[in-house]
Protein backbone atom coordinates (compact mmCIF):
# COMPACT_ATOMS: atom_id res chain seq x y z
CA UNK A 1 39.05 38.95 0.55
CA UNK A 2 39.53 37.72 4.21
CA UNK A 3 37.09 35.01 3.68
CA UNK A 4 38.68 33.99 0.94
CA UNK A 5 42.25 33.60 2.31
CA UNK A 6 40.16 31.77 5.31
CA UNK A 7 38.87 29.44 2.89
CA UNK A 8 42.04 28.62 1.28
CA UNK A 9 43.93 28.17 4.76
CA UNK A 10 41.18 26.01 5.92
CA UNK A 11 41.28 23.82 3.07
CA UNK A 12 45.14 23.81 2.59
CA UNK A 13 45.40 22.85 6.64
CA UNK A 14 42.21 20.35 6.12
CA UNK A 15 44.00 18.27 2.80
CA UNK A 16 47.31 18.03 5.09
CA UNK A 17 45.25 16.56 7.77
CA UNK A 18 42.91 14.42 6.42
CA UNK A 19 45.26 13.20 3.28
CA UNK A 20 48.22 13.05 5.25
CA UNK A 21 47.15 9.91 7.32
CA UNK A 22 45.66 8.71 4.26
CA UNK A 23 48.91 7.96 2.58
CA UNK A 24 50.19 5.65 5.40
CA UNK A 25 46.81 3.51 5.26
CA UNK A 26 47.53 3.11 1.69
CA UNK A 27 50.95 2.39 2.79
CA UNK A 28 49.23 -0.34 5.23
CA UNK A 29 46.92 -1.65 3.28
CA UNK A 30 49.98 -3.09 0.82
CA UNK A 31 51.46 -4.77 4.45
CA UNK A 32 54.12 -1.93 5.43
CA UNK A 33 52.77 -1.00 7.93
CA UNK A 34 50.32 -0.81 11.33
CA UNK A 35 48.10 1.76 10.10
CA UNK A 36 45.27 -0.43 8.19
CA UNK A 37 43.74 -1.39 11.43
CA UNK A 38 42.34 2.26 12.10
CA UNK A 39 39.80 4.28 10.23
CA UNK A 40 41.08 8.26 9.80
CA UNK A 41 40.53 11.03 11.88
CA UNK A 42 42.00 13.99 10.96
CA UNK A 43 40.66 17.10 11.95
CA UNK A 44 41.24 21.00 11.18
CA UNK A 45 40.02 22.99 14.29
CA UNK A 46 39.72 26.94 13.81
CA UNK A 47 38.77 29.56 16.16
CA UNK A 48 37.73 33.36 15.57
CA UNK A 49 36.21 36.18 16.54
CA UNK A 50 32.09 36.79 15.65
CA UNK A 51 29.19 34.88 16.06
CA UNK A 52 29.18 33.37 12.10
CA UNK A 53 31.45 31.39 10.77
CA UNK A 54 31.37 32.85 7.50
CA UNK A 55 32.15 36.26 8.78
CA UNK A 56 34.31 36.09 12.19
CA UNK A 57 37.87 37.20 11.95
CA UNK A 58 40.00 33.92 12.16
CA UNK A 59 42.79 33.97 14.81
CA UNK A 60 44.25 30.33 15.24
CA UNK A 61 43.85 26.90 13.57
CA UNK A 62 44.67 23.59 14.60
CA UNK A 63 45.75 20.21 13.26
CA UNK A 64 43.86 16.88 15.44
CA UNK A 65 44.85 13.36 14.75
CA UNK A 66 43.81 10.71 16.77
CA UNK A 67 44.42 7.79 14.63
CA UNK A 68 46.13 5.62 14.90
CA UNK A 69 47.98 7.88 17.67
CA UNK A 70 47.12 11.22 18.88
CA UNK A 71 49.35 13.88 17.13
CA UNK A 72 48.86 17.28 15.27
CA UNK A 73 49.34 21.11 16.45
CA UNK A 74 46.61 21.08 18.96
CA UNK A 75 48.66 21.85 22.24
CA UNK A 76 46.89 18.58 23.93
CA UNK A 77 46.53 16.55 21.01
CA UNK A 78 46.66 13.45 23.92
CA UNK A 79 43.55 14.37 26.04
CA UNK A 80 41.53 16.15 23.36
CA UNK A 81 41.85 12.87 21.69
CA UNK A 82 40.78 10.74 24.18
CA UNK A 83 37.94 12.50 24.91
CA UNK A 84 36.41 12.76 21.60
CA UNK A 85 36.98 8.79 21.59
CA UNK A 86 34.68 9.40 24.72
CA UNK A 87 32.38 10.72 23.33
CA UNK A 88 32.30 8.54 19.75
CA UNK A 89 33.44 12.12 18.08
CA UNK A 90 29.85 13.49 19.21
CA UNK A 91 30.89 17.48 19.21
CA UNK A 92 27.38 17.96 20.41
CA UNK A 93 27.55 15.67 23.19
CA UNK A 94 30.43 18.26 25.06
CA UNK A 95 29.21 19.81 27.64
CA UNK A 96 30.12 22.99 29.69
CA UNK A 97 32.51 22.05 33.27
CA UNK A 98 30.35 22.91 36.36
CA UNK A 99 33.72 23.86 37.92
CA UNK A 100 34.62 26.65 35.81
CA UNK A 101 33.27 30.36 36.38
CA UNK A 102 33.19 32.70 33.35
CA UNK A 103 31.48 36.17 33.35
CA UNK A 104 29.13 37.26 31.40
CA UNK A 105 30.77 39.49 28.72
CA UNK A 106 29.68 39.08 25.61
CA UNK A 107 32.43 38.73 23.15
CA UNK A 108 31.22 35.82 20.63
CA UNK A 109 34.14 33.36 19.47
CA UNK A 110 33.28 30.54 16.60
CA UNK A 111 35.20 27.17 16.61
CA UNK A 112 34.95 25.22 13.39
CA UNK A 113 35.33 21.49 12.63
CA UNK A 114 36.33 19.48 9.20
CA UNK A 115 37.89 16.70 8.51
CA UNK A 116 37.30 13.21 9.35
CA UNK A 117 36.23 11.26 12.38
CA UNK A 118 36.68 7.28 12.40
CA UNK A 119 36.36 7.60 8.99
CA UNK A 120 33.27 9.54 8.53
CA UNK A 121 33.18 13.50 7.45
CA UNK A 122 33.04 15.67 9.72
CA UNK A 123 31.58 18.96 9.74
CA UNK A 124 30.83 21.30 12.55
CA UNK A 125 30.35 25.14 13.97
CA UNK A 126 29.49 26.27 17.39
CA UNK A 127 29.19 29.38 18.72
CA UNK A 128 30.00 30.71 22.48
CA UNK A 129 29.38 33.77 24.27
CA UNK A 130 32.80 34.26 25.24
CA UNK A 131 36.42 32.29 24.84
CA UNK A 132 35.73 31.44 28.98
CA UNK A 133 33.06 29.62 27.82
CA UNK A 134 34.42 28.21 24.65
CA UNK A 135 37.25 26.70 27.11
CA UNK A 136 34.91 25.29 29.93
CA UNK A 137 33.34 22.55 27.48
CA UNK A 138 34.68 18.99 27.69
CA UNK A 139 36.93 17.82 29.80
CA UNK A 140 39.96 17.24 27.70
CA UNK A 141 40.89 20.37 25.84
CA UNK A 142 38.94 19.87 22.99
CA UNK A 143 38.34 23.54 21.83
CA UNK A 144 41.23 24.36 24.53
CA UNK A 145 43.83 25.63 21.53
């Protein structure tokens, strides 16, 4: 039953995101208004305990959009934003800080990705030893929420 009320947060928290934007490009594409020049990205960010996905107890979720401005419920929708632009959305390309220490307890955390990047569907799950860790990656905050 918990997965299933997972699910349907996910998805209710992923149509806001990725539709929401949506309707102002439609809005654009008619001439009222700025948006038309930017592809989408709208992304649901989600964070739990366990080292699967499918299984881990969820305990927050966040909202990312970064076009065409930075905005949403992650608490630094700004730098996460730019760093991902950094990057050309590549979740795989973020890479632990050297200046952060974390110790070595092992108490798995799983962030989750939908949604959609410049356009392109996004879709992604990664898996950290600890929240320390989870928090060291990337510069900018991304999984910082």
């Amino acid at each position: 039953m918990r997965n299933t009320a997972r699910w349907a947060a996910t998805l209710g928290l992923t149509a806001t995101a990725v539709c929401g934007p949506l309707t102002g490009t439609a809005l654009a594409a008619h001439g009222t208004g700025p948006s038309a020049l930017y592809a989408p990205s709208a992304l649901v960010l989600t964070m739990g305990r366990g080292d699967d996905a499918a299984l881990a107890t969820p305990e927050r979720a966040v909202t990312l959009t970064c076009a065409p401005t930075s905005s949403g419920t992650h608490p630094s929708a700004d730098r996460a934003c730019a760093e991902l632009r950094g990057i050309g959305g590549d979740f795989d390309a973020l890479a632990a800080r050297s200046d952060v220490l974390c110790n070595k307890l092992y108490r798995p955390v799983v962030v989750t990705v939908e949604g959609v990047w410049q356009g392109k569907r996004v879709s992604y799950e990664r898996v950290f030893s600890n929240e320390c860790v989870k928090d060291s990656y990337g510069y900018g905050g991304v999984f910082t929420f």
